[in-house]
Protein backbone atom coordinates (compact mmCIF):
# COMPACT_ATOMS: atom_id res chain seq x y z
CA UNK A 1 148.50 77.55 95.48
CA UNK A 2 145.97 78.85 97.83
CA UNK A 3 144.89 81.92 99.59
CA UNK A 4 144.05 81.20 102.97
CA UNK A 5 141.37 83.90 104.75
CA UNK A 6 141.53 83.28 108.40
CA UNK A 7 139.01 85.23 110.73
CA UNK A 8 139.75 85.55 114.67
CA UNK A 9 137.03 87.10 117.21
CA UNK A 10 136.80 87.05 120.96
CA UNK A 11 134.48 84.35 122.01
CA UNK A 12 130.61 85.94 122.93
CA UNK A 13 131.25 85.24 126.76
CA UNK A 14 134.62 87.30 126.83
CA UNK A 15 134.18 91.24 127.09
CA UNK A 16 135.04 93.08 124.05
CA UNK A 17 136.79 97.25 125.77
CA UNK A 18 138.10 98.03 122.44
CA UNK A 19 134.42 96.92 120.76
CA UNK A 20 132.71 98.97 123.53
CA UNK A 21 134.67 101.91 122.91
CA UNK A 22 134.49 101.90 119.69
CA UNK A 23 130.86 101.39 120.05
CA UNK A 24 130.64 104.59 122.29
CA UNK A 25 132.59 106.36 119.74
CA UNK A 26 130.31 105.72 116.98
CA UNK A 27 127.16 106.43 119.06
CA UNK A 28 128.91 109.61 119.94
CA UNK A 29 129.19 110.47 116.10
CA UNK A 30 125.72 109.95 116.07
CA UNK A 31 125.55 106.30 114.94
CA UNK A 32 122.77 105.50 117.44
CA UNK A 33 121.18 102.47 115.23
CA UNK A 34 124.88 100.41 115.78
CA UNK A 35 124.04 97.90 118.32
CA UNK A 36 127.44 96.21 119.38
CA UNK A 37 131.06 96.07 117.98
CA UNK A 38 133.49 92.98 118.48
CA UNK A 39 136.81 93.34 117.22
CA UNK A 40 138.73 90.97 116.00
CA UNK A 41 141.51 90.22 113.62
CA UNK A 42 141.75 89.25 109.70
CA UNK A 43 144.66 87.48 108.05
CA UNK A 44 145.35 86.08 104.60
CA UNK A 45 147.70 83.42 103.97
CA UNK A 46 149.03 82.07 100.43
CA UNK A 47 149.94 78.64 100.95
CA UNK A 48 151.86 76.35 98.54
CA UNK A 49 150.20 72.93 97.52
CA UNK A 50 151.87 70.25 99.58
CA UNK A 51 151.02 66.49 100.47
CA UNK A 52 150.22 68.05 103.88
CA UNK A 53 146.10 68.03 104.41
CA UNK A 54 145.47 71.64 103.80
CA UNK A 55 142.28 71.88 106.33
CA UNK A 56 144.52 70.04 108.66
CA UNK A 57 147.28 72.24 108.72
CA UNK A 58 145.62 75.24 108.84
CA UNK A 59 143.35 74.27 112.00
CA UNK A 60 146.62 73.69 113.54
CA UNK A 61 148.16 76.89 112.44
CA UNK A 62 145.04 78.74 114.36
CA UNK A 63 145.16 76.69 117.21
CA UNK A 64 149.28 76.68 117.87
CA UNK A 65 149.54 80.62 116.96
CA UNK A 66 146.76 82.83 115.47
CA UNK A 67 144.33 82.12 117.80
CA UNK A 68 144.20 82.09 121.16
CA UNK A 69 141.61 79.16 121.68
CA UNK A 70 141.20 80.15 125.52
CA UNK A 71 138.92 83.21 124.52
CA UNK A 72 138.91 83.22 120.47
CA UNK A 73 137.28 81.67 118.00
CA UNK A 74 138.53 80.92 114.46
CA UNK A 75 137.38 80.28 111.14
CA UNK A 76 138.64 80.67 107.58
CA UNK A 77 137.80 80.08 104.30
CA UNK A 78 140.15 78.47 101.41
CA UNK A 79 140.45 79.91 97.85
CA UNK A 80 142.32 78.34 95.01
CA UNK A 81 144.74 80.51 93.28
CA UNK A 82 144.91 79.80 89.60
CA UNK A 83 148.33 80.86 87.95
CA UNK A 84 148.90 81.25 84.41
């Protein structure tokens, strides 16, 4: 089994409102020394071993649904579950 970490961000060239307001609130709260804030979104999936390529089928899971690959980017990162 596997636990599946998927990360999704809007691409650099797309404007970020919710980052910029949450930037504004922050600076507001007097967080002056915070630059810039992207939002994005986090998932974790737990994934049964198959015969099915498991970089494969994720790649395709981000690109069909959890990411919109028009303005998002994706990566993830794979962890092995060990059951006893």
């Amino acid at each position: 089994m596997y636990k599946v970490k998927v990360y999704v961000t809007l691409r650099e060239s797309v404007l970020d409102p919710q980052g910029s307001a949450v930037k504004s609130a922050l600076h507001s709260m007097d967080y002056k020394e915070v630059q810039d804030v992207r939002i994005g979104k986090y998932m974790e999936l737990t994934i049964e071993k198959s015969d099915r390529d498991l970089d494969t089928a994720v790649r395709e899971m981000c690109e069909k649904l959890l990411a919109n690959t028009v303005i998002e980017d994706f990566s993830y990162e794979v962890q092995e579950v060990v059951t006893k």
